[in-house]
C-alpha atoms as a PDB file:
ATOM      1  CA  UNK A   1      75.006  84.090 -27.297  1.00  0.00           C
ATOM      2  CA  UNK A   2      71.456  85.180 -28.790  1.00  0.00           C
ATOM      3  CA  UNK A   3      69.719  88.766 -28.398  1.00  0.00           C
ATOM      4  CA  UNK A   4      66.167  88.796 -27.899  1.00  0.00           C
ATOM      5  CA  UNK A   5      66.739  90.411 -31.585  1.00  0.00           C
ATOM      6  CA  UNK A   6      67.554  87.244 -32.630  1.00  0.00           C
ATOM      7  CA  UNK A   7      64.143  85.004 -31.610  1.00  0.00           C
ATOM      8  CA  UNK A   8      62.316  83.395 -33.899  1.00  0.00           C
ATOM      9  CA  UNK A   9      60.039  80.705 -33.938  1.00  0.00           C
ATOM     10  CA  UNK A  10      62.068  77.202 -33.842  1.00  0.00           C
ATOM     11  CA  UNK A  11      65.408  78.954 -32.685  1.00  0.00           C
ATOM     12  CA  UNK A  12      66.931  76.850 -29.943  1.00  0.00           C
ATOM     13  CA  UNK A  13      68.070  79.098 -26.745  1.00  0.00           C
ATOM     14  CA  UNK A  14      69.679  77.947 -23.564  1.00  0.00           C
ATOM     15  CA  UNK A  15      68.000  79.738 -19.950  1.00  0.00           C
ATOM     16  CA  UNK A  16      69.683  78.799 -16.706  1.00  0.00           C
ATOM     17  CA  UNK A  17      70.915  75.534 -18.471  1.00  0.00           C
ATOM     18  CA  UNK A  18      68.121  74.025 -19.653  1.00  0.00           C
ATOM     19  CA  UNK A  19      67.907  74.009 -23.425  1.00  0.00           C
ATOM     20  CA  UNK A  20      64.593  75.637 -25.022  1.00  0.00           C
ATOM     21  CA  UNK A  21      62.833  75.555 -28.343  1.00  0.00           C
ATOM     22  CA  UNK A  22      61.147  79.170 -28.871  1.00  0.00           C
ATOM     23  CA  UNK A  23      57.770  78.320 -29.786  1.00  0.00           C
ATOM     24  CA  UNK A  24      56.221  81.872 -29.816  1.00  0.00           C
ATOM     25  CA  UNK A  25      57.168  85.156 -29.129  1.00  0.00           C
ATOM     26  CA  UNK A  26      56.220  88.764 -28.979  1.00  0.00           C
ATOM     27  CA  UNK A  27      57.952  92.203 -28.946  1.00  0.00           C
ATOM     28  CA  UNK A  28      55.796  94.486 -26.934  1.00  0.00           C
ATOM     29  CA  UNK A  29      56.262  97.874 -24.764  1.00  0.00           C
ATOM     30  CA  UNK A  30      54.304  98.363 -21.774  1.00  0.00           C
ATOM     31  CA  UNK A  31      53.036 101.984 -20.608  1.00  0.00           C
ATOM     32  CA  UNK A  32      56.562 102.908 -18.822  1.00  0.00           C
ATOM     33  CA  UNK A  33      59.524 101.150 -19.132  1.00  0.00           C
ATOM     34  CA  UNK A  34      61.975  99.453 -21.747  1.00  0.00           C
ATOM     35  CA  UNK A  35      60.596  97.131 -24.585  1.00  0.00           C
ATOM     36  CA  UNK A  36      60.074  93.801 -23.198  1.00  0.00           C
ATOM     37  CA  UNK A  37      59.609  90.123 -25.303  1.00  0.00           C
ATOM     38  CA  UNK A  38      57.156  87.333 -24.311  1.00  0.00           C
ATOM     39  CA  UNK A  39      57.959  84.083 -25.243  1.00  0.00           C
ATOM     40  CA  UNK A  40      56.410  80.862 -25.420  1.00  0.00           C
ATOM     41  CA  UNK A  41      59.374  78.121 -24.869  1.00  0.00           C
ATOM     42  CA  UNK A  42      59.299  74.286 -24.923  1.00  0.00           C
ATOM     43  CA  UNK A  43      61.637  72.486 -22.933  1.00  0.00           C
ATOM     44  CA  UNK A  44      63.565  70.230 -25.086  1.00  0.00           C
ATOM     45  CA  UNK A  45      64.118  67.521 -22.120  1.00  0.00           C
ATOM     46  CA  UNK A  46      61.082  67.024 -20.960  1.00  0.00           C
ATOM     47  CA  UNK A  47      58.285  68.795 -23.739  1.00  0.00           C
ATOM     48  CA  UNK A  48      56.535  71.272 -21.256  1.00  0.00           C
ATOM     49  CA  UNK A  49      55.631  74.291 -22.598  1.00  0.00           C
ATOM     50  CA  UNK A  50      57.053  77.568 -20.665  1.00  0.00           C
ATOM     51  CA  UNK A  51      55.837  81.159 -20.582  1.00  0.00           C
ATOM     52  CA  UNK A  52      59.046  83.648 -20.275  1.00  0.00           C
ATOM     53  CA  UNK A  53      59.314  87.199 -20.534  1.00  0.00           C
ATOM     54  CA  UNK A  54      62.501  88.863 -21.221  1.00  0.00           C
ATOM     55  CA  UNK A  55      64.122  92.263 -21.371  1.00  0.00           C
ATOM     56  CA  UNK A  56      64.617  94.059 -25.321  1.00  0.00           C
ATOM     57  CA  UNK A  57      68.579  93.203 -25.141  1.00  0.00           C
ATOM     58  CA  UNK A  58      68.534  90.881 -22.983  1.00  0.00           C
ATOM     59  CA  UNK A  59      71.261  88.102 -23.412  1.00  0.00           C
ATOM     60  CA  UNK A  60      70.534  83.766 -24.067  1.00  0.00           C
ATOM     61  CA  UNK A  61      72.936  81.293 -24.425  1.00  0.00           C
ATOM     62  CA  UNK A  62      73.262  79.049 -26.979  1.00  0.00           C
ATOM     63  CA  UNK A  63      72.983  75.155 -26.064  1.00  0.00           C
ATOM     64  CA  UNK A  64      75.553  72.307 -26.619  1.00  0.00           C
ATOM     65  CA  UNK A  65      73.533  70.700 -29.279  1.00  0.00           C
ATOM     66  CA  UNK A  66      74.497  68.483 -32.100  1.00  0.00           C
ATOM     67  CA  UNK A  67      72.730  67.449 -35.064  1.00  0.00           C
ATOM     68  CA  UNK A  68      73.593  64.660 -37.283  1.00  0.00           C
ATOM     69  CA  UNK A  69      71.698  62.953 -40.426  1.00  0.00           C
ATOM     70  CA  UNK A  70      70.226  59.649 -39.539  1.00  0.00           C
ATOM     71  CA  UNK A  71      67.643  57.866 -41.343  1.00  0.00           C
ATOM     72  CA  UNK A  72      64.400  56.793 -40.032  1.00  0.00           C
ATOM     73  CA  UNK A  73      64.069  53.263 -39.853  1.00  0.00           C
ATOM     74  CA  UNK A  74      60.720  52.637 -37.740  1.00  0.00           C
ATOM     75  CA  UNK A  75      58.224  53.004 -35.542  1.00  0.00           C
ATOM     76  CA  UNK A  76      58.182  50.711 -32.759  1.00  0.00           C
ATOM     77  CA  UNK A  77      55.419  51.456 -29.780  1.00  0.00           C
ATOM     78  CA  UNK A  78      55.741  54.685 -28.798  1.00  0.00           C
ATOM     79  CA  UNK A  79      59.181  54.664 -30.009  1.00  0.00           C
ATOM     80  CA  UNK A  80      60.847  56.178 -33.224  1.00  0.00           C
ATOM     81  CA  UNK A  81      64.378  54.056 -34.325  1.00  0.00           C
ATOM     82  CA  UNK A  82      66.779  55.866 -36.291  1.00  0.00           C
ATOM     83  CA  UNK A  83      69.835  54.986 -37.995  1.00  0.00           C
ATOM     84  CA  UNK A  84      72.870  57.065 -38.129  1.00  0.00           C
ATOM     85  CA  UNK A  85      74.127  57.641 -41.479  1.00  0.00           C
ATOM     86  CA  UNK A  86      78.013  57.811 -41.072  1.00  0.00           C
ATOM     87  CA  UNK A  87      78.389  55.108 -38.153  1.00  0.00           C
ATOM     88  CA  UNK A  88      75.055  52.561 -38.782  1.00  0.00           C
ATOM     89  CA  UNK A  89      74.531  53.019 -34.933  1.00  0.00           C
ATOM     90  CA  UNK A  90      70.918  52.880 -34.274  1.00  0.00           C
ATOM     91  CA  UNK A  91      68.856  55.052 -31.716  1.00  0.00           C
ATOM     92  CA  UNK A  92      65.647  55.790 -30.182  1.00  0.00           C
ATOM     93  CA  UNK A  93      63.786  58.227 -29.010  1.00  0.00           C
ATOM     94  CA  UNK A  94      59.903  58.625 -27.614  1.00  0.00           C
ATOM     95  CA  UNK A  95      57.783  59.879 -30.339  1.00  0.00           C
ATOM     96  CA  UNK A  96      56.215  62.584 -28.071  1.00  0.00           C
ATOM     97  CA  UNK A  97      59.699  64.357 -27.941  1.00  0.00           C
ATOM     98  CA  UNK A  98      58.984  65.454 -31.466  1.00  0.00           C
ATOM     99  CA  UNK A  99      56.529  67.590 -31.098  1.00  0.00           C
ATOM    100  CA  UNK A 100      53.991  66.482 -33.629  1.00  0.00           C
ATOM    101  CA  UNK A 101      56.254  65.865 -36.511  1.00  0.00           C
ATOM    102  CA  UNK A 102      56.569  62.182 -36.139  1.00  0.00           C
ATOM    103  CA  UNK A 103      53.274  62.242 -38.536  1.00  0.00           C
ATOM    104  CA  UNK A 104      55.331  63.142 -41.330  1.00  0.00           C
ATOM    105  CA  UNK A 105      57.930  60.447 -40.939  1.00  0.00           C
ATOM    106  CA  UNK A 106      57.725  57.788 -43.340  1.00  0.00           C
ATOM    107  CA  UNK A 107      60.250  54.303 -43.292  1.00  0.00           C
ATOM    108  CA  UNK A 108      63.214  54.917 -44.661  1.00  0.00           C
ATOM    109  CA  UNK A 109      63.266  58.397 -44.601  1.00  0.00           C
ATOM    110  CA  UNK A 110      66.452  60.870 -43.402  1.00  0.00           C
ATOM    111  CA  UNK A 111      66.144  63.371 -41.785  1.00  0.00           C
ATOM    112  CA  UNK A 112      68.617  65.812 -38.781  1.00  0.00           C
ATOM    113  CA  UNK A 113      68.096  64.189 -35.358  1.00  0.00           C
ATOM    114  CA  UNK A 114      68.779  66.713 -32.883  1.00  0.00           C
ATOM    115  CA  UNK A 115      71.283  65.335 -29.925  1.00  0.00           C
ATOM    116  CA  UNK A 116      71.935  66.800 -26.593  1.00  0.00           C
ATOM    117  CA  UNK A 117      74.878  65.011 -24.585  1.00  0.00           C
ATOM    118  CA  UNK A 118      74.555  62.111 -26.884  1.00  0.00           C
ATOM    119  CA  UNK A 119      70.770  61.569 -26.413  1.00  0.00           C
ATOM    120  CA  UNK A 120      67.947  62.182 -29.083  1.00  0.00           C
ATOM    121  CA  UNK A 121      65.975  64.993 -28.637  1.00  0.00           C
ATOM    122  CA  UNK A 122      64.134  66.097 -31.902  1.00  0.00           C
ATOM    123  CA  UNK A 123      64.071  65.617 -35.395  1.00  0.00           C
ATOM    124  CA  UNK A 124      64.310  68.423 -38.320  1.00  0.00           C
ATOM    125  CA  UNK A 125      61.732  67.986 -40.892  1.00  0.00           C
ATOM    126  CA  UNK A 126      61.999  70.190 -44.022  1.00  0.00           C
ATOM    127  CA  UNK A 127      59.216  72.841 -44.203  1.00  0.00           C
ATOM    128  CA  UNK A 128      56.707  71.472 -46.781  1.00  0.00           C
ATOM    129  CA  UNK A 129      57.125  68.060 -47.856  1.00  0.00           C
ATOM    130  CA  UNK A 130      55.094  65.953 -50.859  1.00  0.00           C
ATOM    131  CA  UNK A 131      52.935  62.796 -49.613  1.00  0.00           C
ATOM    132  CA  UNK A 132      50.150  60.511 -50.855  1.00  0.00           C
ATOM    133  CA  UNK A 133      46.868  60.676 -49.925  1.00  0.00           C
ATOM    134  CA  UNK A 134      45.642  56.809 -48.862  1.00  0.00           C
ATOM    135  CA  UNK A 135      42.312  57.654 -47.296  1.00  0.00           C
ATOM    136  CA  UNK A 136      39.740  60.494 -48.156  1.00  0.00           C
ATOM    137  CA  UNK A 137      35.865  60.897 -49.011  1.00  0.00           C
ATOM    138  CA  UNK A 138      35.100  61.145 -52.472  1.00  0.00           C
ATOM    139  CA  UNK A 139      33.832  65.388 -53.312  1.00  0.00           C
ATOM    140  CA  UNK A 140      30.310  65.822 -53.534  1.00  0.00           C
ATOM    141  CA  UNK A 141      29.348  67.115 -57.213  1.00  0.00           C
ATOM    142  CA  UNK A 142      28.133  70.624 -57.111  1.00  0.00           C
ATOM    143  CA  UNK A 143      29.839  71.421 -54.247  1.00  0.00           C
ATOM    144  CA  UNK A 144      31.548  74.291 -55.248  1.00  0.00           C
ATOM    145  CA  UNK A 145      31.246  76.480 -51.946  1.00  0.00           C
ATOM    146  CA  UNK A 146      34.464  77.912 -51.468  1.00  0.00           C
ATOM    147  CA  UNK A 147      36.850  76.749 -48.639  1.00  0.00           C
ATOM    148  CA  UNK A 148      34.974  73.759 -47.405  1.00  0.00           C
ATOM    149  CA  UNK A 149      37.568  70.698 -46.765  1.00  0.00           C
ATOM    150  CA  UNK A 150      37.155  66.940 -45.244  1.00  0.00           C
ATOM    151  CA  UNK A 151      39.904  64.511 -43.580  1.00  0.00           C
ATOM    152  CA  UNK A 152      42.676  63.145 -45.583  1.00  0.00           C
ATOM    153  CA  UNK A 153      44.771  60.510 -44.412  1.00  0.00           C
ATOM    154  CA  UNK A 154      48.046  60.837 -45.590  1.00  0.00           C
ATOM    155  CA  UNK A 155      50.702  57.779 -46.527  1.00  0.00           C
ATOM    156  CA  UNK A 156      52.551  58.210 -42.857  1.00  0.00           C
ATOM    157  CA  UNK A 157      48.936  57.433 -41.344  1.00  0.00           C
ATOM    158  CA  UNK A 158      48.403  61.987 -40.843  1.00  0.00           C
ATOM    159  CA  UNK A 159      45.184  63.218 -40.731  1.00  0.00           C
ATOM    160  CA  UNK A 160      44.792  66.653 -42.354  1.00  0.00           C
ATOM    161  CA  UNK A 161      42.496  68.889 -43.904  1.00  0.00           C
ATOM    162  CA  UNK A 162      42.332  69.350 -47.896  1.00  0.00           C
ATOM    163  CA  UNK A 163      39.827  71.103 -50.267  1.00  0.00           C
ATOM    164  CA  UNK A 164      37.188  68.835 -51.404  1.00  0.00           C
ATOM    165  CA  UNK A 165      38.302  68.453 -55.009  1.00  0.00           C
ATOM    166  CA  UNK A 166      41.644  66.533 -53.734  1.00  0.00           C
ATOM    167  CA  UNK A 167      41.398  62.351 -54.228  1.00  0.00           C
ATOM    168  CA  UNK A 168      42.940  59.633 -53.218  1.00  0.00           C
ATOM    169  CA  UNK A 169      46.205  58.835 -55.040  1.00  0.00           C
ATOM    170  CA  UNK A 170      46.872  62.764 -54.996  1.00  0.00           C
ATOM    171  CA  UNK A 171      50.269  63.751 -54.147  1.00  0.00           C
ATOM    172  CA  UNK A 172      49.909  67.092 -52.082  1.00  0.00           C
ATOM    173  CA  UNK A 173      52.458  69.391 -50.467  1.00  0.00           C
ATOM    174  CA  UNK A 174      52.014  69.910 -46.854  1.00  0.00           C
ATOM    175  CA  UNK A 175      53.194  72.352 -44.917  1.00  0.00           C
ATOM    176  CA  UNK A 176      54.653  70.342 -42.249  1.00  0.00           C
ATOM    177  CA  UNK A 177      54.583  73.505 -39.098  1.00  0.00           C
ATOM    178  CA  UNK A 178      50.512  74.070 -39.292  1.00  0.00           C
ATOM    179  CA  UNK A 179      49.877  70.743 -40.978  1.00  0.00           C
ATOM    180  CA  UNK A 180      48.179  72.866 -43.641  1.00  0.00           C
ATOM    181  CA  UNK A 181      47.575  72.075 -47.201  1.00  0.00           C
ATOM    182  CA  UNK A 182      49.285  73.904 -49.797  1.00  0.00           C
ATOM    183  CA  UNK A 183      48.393  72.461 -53.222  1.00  0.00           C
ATOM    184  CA  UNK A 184      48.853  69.605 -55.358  1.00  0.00           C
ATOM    185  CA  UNK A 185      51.853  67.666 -57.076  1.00  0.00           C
END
C-alpha cells in the first residue's frame, strides 16, 4: 500500500482496480478542512488521463505489475516488437501505450517493459540518454543571442529543440521526461 506521502511523478498506484501512472500531483490545504492532494493520473490500460483528488493519508494500492528486460527489436506500423531477454519470446505492444517515449527507442536497444497480467503496458527508459543528431540547420554566424534554439532530428527520427551552436553528427544528452536538451557528448 502507498500514502499520498508517497506520490511522485511516475509512481504506479492501483484505485478501485485499475492500475494508474501518477502523472502530476499537488499537496494543497483548502480554507477548512484536512490537507488534501490533486493528482493527475494516466490509466495504464487504456492512456486517458484522470483528474483525482485524495485525502493527506489517504491509502492506494499497489498494482500486480511485472517488469522484465526485453530488447527492442522494431517498429512495425503502429506497433513496437520486443524481445524478451531470458526466454527469446517476442511481444508487441501499440506505440501510443508509451506515452511519448517510443521516440527514444532505437533497434536493438533494451530496455524494462512493464507487464500487467502478461500483457505489455509501458516501457522504462533511463532518464537522460546520449543520441546523434541526423538532421539540423546549420547556426547562423553572429548569432549569439542567448537561448534561441531550432529543430534537431535525432537518430530514432525525435524532433527536439537544441541551442543553435549544436551540428549534425553531435552526440547530445537528452533528457528523455521533457524531451529537453541538456548538453553535449
Amino acid at each position: 500500500m502507498y500514502s499520498t506521502t508517497d506520490f511522485r511523478k511516475g509512481l504506479k498506484i492501483e484505485v478501485e482496480g485499475t492500475p494508474y501512472e501518477i502523472v502530476e500531483f499537488q499537496h494543497f490545504k483548502p480554507g477548512k478542512g484536512g490537507a488534501m492532494v490533486r493528482t493527475k493520473l494516466r490509466n495504464i490500460l487504456t492512456g486517458r488521463i484522470q483528474d483525482i483528488t485524495f485525502r493527506s493519508g489517504d491509502k492506494v494500492g499497489k498494482p500486480d505489475l511485472e517488469t522484465r528486460d526485453m530488447q527492442f527489436l522494431y517498429r512495425q506500423d503502429d506497433e513496437l516488437i520486443f524481445m524478451d531477454m531470458t526466454s527469446y519470446e517476442q511481444l508487441s505492444m501499440p506505440a501510443s501505450s508509451t506515452g511519448g517515449k517510443e521516440g527514444f527507442l532505437k533497434d536493438g536497444q533494451e530496455c524494462r517493459v512493464l507487464l500487467y497480467q502478461g500483457r505489455p503496458l509501458d516501457i522504462d527508459i533511463p532518464l537522460t540518454l546520449v543520441l546523434e543528431i541526423t538532421d539540423t540547420e546549420p547556426g547562423a554566424k553572429g548569432d549569439t543571442v542567448s537561448n534561441v534554439t531550432k529543430p534537431a532530428t535525432l537518430e530514432t527520427g525525435l524532433t527536439v529543440q537544441v541551442p543553435i551552436f549544436v551540428n549534425i553528427g553531435d552526440r547530445i544528452k537528452i533528457d528523455t521526461r521533457t524531451k529537453e536538451y541538456l548538453g553535449r557528448e
